[in-house]
C-alpha atoms as a PDB file:
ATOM      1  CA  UNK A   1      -5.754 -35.898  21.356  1.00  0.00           C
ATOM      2  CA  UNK A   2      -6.031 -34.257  17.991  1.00  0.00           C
ATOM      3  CA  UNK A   3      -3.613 -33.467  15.663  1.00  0.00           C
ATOM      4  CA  UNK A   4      -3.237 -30.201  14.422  1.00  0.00           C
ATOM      5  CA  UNK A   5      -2.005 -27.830  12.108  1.00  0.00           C
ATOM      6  CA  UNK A   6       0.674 -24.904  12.541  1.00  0.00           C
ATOM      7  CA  UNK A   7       1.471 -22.941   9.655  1.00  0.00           C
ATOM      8  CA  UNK A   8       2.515 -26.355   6.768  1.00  0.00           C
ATOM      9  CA  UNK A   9       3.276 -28.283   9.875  1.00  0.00           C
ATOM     10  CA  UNK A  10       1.383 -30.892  11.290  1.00  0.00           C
ATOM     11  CA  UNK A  11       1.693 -31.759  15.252  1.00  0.00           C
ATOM     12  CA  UNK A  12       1.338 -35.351  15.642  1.00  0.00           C
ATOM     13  CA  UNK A  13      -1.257 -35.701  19.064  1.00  0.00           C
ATOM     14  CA  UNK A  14      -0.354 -36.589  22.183  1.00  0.00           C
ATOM     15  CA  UNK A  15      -1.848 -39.299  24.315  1.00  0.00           C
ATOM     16  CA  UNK A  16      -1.422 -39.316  28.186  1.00  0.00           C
ATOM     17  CA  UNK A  17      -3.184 -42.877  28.480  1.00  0.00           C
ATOM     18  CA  UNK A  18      -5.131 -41.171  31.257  1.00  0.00           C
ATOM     19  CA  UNK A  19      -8.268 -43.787  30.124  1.00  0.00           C
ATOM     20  CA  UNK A  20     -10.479 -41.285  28.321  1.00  0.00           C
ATOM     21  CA  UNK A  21      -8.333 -41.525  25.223  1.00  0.00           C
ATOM     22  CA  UNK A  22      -9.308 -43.710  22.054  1.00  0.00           C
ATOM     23  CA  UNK A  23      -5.691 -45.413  21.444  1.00  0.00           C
ATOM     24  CA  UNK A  24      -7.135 -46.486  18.284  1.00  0.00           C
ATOM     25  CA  UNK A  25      -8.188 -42.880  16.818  1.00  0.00           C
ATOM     26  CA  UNK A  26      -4.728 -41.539  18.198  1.00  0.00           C
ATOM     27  CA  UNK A  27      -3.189 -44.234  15.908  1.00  0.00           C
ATOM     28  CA  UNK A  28      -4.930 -43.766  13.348  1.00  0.00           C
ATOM     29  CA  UNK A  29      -4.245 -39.875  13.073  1.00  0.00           C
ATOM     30  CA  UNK A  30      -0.657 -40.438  13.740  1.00  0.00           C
ATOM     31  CA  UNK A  31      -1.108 -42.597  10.504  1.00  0.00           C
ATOM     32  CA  UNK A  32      -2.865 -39.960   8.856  1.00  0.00           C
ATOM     33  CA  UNK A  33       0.022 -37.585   9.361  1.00  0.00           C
ATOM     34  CA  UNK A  34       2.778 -40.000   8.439  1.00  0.00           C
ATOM     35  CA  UNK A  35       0.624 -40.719   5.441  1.00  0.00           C
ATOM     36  CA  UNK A  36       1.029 -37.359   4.135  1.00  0.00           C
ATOM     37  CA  UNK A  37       4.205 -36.824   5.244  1.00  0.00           C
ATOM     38  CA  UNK A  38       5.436 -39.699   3.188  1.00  0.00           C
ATOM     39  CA  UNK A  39       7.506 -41.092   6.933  1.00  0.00           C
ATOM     40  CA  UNK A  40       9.405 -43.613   6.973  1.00  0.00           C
ATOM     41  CA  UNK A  41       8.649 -46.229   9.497  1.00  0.00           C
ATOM     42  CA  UNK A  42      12.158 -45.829  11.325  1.00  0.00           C
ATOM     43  CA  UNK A  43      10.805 -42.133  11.630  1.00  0.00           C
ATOM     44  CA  UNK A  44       7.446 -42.938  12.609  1.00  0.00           C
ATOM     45  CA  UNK A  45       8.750 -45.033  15.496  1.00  0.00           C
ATOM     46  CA  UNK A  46      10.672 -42.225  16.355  1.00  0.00           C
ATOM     47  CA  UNK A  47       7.849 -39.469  16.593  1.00  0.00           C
ATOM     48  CA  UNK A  48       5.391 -41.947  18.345  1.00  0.00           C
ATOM     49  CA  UNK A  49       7.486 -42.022  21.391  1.00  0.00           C
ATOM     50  CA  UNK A  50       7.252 -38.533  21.352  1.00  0.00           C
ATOM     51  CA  UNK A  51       3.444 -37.818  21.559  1.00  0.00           C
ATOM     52  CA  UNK A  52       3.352 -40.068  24.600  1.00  0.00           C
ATOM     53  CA  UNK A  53       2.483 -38.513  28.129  1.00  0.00           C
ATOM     54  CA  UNK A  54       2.619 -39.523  31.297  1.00  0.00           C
ATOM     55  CA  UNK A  55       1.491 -42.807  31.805  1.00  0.00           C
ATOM     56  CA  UNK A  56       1.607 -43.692  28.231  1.00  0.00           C
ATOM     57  CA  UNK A  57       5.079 -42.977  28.474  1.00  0.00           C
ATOM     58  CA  UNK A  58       5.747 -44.912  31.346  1.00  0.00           C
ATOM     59  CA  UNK A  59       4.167 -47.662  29.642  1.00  0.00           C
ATOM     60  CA  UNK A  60       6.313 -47.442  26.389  1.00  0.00           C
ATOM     61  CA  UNK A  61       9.774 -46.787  28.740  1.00  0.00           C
ATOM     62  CA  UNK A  62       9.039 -50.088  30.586  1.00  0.00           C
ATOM     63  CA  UNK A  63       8.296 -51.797  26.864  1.00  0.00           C
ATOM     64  CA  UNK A  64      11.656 -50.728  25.297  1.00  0.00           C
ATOM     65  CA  UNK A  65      13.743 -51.463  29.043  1.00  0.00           C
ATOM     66  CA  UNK A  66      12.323 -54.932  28.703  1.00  0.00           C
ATOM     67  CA  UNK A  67      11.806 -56.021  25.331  1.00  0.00           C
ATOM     68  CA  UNK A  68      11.138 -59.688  24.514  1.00  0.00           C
ATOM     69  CA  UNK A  69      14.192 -61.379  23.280  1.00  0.00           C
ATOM     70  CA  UNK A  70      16.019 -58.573  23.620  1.00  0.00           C
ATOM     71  CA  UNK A  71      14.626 -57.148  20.674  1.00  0.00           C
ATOM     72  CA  UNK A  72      12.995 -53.741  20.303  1.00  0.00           C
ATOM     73  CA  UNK A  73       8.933 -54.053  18.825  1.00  0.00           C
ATOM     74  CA  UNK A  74       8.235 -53.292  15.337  1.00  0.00           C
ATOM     75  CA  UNK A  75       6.047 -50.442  13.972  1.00  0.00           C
ATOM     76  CA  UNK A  76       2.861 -53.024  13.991  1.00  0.00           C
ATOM     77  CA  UNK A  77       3.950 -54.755  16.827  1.00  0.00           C
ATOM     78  CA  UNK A  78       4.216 -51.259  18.778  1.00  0.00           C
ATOM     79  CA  UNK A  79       0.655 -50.510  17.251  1.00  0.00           C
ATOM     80  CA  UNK A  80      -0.659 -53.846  18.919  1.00  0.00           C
ATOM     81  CA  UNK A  81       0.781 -53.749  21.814  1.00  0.00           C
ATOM     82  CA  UNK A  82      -0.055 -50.178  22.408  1.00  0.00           C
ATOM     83  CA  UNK A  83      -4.034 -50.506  21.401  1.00  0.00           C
ATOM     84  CA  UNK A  84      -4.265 -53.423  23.287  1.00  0.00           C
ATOM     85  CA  UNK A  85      -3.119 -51.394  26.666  1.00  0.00           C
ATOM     86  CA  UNK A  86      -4.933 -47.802  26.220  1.00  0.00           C
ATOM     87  CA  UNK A  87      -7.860 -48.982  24.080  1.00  0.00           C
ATOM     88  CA  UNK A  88     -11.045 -47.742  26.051  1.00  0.00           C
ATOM     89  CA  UNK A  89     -13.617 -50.533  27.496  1.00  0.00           C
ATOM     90  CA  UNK A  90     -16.417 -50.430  24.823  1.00  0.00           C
ATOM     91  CA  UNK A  91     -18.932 -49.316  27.275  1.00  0.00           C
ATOM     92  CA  UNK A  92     -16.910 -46.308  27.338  1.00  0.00           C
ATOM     93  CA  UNK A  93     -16.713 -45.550  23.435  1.00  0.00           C
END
């Protein structure tokens, strides 16, 4: 779940939400990228999407098929919602 580099180009990480993944680090270097890529947040809720793996991504397909009110999350609501499903116990960290 690390980000990496490839030539100028950073690879946002992905996250499988397997369990032994810190949802809050992979935020935070998703962050770190955006930060220095100057993206917009329209963007960054695009990419996120994208570095999500198996269950993660089932999770996040089931958010957007059934969002509250009919409306899709925001960039910090996504954040909340998706620390607050994948975030390890903290006997685990």
């Amino acid at each position: 779940m690390v980000g990496t580099q490839s030539g100028n180009t950073l690879r946002l990480p992905e996250c499988s939400g397997r369990g032994d993944e810190d949802a809050e680090q992979h935020w935070f270097l998703c962050e770190a990228i955006w930060t220095d890529k100057e993206t917009n947040d329209a963007t960054k809720l695009v990419e996120f999407k994208t570095t999500l793996r198996g269950r993660a991504l089932q999770w996040y397909i089931k958010l957007i098929h059934c969002p509250q009110g009919g409306i899709a999350p925001t960039l910090d609501e996504l954040k909340q919602q998706f620390v607050t499903e994948f975030q390890q116990p903290k006997s685990r960290q």
